[in-house]
N, C-alpha and C. Protein backbone atom coordinates (compact mmCIF):
# COMPACT_ATOMS: atom_id res chain seq x y z
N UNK A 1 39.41 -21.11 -30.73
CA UNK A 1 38.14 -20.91 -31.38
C UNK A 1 36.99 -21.07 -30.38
N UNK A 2 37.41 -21.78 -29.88
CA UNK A 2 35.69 -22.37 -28.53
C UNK A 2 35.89 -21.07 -27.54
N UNK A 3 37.63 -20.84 -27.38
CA UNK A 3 37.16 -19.22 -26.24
C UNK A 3 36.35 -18.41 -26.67
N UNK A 4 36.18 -18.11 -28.32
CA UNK A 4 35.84 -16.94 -29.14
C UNK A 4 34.53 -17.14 -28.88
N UNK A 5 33.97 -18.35 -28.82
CA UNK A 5 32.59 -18.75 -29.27
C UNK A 5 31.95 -18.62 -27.44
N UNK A 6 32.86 -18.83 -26.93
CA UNK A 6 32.04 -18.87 -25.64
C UNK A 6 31.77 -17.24 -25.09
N UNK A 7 33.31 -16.56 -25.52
CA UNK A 7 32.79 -15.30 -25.49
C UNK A 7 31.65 -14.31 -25.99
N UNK A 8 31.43 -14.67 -27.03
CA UNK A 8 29.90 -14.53 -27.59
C UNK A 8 28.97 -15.15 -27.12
N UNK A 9 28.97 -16.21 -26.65
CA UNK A 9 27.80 -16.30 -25.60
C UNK A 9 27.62 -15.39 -24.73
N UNK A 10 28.49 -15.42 -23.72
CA UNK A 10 28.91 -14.76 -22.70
C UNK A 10 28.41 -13.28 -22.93
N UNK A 11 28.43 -12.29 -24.18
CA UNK A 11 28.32 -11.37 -24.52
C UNK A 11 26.51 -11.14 -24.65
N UNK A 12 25.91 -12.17 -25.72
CA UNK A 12 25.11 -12.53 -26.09
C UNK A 12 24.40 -12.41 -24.37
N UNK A 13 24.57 -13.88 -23.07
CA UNK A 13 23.93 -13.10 -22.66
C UNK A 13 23.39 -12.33 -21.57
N UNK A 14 24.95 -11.21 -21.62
CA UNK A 14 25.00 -10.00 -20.69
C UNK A 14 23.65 -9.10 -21.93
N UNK A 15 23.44 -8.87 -22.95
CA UNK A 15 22.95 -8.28 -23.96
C UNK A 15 21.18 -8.28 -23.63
N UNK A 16 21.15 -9.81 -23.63
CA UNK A 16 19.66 -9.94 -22.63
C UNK A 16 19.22 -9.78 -21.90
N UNK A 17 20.06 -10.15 -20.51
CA UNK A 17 19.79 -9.32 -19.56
C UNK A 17 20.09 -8.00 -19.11
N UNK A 18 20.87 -7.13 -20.15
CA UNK A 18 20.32 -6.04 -20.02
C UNK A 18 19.17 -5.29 -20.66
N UNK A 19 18.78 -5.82 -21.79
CA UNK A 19 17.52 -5.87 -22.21
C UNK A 19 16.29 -6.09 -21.57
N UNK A 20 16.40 -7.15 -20.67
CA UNK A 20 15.23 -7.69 -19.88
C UNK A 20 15.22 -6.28 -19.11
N UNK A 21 16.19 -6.09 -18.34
CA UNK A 21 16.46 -5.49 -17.27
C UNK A 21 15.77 -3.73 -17.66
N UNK A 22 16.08 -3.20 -18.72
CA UNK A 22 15.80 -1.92 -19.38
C UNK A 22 13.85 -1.99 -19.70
N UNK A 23 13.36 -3.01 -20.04
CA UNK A 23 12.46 -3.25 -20.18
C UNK A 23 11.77 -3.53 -19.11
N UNK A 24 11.94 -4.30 -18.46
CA UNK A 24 11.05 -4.36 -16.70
C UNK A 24 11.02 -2.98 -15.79
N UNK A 25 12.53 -2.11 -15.94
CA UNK A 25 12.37 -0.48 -15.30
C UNK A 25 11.72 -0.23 -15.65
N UNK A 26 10.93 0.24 -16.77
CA UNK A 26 10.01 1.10 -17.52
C UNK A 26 9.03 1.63 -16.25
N UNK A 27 8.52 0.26 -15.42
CA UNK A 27 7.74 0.65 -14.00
C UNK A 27 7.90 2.65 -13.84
N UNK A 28 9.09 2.63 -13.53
CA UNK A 28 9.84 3.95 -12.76
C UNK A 28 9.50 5.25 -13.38
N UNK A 29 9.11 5.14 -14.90
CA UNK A 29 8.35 6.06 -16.13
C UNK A 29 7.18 6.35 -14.92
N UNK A 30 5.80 5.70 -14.98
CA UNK A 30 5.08 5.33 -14.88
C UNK A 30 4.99 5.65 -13.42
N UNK A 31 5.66 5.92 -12.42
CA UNK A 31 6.25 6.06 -10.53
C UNK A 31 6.17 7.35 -10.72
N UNK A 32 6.99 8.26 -11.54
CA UNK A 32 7.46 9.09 -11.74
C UNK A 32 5.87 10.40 -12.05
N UNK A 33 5.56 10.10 -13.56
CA UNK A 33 4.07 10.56 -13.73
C UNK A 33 3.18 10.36 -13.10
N UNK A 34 2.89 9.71 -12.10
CA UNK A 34 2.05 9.22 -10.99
C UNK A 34 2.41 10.28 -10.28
N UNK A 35 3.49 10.46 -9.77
CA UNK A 35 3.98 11.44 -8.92
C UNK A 35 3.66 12.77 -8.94
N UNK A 36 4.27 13.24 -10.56
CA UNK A 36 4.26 14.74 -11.01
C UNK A 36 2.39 14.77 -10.50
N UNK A 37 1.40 13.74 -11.36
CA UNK A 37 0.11 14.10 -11.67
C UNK A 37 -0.63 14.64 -10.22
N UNK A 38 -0.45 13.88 -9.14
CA UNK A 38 -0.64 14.03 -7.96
C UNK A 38 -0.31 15.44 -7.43
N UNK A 39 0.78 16.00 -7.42
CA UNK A 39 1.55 17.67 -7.41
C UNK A 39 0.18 18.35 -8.06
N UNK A 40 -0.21 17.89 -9.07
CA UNK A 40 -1.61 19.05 -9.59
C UNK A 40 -3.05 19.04 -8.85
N UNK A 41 -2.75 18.12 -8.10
CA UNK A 41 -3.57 17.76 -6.43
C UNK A 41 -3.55 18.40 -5.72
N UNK A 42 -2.69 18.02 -4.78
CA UNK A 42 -2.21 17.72 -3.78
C UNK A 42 -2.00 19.49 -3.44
N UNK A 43 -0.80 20.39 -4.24
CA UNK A 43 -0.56 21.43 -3.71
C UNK A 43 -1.76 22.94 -4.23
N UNK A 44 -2.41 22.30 -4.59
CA UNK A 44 -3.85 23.49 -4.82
C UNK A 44 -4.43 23.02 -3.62
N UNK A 45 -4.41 21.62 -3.16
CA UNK A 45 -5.67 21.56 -2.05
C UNK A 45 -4.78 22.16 -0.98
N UNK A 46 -3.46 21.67 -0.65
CA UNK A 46 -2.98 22.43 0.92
C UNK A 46 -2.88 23.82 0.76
N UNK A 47 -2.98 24.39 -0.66
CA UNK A 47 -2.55 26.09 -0.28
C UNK A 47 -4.15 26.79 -0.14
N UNK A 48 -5.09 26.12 -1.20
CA UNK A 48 -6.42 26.75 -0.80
C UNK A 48 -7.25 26.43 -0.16
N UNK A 49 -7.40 24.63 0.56
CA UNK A 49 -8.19 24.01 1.50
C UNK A 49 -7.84 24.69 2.77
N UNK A 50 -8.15 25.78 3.44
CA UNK A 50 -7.88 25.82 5.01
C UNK A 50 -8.98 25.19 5.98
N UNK A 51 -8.36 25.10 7.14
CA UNK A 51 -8.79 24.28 8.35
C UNK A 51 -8.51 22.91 8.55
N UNK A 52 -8.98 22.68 9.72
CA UNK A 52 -8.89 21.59 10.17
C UNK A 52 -9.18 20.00 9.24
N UNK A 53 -10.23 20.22 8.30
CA UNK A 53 -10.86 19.23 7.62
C UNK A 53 -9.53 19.48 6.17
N UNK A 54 -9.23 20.49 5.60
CA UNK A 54 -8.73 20.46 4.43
C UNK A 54 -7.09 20.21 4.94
N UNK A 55 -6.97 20.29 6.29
CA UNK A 55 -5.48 19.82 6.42
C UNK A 55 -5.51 18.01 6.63
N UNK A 56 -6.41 17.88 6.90
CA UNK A 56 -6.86 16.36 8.22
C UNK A 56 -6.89 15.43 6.27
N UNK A 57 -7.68 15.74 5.35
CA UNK A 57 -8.47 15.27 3.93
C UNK A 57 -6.57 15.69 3.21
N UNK A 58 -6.29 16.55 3.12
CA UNK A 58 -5.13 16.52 2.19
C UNK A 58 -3.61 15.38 2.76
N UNK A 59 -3.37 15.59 4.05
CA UNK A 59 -2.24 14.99 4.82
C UNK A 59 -2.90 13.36 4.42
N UNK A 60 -4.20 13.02 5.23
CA UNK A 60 -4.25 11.32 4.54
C UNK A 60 -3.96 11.42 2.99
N UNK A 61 -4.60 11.89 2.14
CA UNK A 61 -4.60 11.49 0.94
C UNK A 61 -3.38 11.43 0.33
N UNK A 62 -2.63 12.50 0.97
CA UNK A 62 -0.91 12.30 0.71
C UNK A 62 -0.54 11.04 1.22
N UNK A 63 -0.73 10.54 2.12
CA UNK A 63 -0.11 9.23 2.87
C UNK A 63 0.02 8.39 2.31
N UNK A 64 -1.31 8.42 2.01
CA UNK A 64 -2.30 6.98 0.93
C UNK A 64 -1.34 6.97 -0.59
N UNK A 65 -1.31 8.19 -1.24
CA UNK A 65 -0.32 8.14 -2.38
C UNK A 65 1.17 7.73 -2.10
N UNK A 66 1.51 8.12 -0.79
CA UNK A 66 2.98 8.15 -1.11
C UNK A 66 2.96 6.67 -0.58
N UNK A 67 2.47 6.12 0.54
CA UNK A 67 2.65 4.41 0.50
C UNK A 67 1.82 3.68 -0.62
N UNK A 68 1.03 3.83 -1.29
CA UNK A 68 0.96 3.34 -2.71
C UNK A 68 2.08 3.46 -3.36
N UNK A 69 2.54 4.70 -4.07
CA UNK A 69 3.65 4.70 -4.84
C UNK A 69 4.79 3.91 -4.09
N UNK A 70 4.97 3.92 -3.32
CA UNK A 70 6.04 3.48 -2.35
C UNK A 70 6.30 1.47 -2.46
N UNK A 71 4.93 1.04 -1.97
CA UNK A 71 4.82 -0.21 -2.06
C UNK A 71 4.67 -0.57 -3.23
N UNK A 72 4.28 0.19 -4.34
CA UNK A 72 4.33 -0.22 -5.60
C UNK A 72 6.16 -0.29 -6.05
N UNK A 73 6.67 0.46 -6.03
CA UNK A 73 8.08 1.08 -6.36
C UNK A 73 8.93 -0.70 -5.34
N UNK A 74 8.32 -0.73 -4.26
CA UNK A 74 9.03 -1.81 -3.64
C UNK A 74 9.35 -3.53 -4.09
N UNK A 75 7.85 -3.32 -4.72
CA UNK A 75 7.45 -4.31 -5.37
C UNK A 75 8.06 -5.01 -7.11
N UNK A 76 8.43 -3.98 -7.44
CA UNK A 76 9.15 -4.44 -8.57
C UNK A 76 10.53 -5.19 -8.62
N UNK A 77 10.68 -5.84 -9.46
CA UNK A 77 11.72 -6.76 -9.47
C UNK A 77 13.23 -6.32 -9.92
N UNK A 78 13.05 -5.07 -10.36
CA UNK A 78 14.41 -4.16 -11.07
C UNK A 78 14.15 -2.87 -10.82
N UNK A 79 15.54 -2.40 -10.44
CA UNK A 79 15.79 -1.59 -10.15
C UNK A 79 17.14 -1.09 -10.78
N UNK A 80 17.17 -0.74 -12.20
CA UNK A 80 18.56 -0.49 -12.84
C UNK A 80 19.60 0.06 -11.70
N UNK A 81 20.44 0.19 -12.14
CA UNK A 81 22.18 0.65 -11.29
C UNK A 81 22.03 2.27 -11.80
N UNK A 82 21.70 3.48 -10.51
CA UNK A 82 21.35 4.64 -11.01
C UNK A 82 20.09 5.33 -10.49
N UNK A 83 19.57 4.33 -10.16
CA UNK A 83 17.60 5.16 -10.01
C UNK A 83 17.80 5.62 -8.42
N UNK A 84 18.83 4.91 -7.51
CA UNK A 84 18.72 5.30 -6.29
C UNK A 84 18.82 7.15 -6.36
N UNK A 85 20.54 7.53 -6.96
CA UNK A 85 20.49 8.37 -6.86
C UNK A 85 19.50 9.40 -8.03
N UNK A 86 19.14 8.97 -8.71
CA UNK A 86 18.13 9.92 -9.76
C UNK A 86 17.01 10.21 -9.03
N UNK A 87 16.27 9.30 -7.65
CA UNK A 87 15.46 9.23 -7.41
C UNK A 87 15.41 10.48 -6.22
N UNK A 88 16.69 10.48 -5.52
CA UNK A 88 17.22 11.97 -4.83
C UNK A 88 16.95 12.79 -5.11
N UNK A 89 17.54 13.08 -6.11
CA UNK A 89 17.50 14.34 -7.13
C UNK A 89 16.22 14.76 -7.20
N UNK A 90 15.26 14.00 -7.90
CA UNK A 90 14.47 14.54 -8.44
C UNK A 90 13.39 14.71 -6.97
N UNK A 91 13.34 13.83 -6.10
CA UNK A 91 12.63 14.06 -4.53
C UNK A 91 13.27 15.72 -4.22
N UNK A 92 14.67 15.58 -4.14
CA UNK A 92 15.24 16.83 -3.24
C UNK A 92 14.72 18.01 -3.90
N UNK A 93 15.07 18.22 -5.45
CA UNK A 93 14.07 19.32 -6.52
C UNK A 93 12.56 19.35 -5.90
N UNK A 94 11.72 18.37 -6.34
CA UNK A 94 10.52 18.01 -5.63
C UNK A 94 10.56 19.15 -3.91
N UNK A 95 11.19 18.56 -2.97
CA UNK A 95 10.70 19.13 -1.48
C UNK A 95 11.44 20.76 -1.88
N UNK A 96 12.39 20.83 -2.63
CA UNK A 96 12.42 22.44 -2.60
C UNK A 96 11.41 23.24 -3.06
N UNK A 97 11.51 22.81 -4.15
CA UNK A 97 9.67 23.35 -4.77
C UNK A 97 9.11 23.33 -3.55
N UNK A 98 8.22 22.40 -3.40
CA UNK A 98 7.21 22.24 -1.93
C UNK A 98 7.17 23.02 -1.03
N UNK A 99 8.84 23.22 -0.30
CA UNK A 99 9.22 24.26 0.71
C UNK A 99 8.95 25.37 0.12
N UNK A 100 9.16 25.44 -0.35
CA UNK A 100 9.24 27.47 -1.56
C UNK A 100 7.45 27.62 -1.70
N UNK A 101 7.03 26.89 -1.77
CA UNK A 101 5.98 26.75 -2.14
C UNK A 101 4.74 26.95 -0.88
N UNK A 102 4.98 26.43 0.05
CA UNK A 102 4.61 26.48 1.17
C UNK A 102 4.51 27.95 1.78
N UNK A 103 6.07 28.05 1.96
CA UNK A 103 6.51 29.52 2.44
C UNK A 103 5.38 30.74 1.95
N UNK A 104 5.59 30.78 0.65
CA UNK A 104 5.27 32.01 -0.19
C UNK A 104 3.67 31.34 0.33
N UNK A 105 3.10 30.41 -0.61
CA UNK A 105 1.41 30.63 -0.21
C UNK A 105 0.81 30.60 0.83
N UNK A 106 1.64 30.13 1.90
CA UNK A 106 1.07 30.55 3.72
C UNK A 106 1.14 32.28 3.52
N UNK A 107 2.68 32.76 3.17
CA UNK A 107 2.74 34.09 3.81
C UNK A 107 2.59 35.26 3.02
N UNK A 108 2.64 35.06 1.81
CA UNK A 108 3.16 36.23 0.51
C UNK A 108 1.79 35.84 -0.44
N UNK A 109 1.54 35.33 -0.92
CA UNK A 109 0.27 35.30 -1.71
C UNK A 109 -0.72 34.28 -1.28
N UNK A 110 -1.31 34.61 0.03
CA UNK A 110 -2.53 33.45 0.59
C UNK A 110 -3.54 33.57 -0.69
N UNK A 111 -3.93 32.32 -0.35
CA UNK A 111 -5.60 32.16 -1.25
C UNK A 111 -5.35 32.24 -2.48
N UNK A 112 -4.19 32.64 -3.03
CA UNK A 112 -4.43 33.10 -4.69
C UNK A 112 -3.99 31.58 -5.80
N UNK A 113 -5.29 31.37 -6.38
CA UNK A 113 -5.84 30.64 -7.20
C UNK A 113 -4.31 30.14 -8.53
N UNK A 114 -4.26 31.77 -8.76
CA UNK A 114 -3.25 31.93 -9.83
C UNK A 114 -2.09 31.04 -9.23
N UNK A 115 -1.42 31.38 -8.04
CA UNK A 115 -0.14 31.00 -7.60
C UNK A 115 -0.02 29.72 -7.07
N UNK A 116 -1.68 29.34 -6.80
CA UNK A 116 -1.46 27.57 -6.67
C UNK A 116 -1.56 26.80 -7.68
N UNK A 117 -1.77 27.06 -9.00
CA UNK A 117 -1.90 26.64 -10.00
C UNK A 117 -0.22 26.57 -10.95
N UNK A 118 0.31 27.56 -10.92
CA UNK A 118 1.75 28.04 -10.92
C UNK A 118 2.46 27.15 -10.00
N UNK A 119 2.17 26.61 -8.95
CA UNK A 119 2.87 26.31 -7.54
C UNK A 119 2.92 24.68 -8.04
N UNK A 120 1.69 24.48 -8.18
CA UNK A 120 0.92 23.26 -8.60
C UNK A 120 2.28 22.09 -10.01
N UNK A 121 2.26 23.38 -11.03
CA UNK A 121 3.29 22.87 -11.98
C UNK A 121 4.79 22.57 -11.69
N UNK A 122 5.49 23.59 -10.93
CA UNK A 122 6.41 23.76 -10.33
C UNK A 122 6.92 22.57 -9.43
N UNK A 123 5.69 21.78 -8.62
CA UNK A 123 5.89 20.91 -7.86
C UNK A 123 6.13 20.13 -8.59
N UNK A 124 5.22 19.67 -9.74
CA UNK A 124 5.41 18.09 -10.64
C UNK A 124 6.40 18.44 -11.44
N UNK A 125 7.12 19.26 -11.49
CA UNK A 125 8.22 19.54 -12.76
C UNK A 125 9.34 18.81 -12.74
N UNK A 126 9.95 18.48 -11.39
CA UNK A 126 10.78 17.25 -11.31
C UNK A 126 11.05 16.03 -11.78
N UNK A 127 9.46 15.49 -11.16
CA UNK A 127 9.36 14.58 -11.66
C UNK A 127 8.50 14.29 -12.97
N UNK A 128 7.57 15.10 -13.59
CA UNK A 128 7.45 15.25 -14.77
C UNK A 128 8.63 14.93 -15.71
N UNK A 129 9.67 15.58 -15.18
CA UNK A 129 10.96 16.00 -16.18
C UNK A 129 11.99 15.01 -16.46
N UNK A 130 11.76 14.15 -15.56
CA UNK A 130 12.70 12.95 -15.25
C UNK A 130 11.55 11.88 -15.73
N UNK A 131 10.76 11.61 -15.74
CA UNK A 131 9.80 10.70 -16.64
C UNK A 131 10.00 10.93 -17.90
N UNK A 132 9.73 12.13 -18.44
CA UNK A 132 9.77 12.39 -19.86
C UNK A 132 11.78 11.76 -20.06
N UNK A 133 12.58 12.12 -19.91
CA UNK A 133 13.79 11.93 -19.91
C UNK A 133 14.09 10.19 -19.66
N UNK A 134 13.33 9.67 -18.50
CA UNK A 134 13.66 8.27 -18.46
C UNK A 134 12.53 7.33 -19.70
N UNK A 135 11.70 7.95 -20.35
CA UNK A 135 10.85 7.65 -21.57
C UNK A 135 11.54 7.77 -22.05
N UNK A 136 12.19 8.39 -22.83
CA UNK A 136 13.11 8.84 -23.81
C UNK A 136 14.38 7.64 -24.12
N UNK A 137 15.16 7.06 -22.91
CA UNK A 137 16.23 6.31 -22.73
C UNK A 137 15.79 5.14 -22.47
N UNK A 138 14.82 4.66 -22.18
CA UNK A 138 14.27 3.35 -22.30
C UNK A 138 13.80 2.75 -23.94
């Protein structure tokens, strides 16, 4: 009888701390939309800012976001079993966009408003998509 009872503890509390644990990630929601929102930035200014000043003004401001997000992301105390590789994924989606993105508005449609705006969504869709999805399961 006392094994039974201790096992229910024991159960009881793996139960909490995965609770705690599901509840403190939430951060990674929140990493994630930070991310996508920035993409509606970030890739209108490098495809239509040219020169020296709109490369010099976009490259810091990227920096500044990505070691913010970065040191923020470092800083948290949980990190569920899973986010390493989700966090791949949705980066590697992320730089293909980017690359594709790059390509075409340097060489195939310069300047056009329409296609950085298009380009713009495309970039945050990753991680847009994986926020909405890790909202969902939290």
């Amino acid at each position: 009888m006392s094994e039974q009872i201790d096992a229910v503890a024991a159960l009881k509390g793996i139960a909490r701390i995965e609770a705690t644990s599901r509840v403190r990630s939430r951060w990674y929601v929140g990493y994630l939309w930070l991310f996508a929102v920035w993409q509606l930035v970030l890739v209108p200014a490098v495809l239509l800012w040219h020169g020296p000043m709109g490369t010099l003004v976009s490259t810091l401001a990227n920096a500044l976001v990505v070691m913010g997000l970065s040191l923020f992301a470092v800083r948290q105390p949980v990190v569920p079993h899973g986010y390493g590789g989700l966090h791949l994924k949705v980066i590697g989606a992320w730089a293909g966009a980017y690359v594709l993105t790059l390509a075409l508005g340097f060489t195939v449609v310069v300047d056009s408003v329409a296609f950085a705006a298009v380009a713009a969504f495309a970039c945050a869709l990753p991680a847009a998509a994986a926020a909405w999805r890790e909202a969902r399961a939290v």
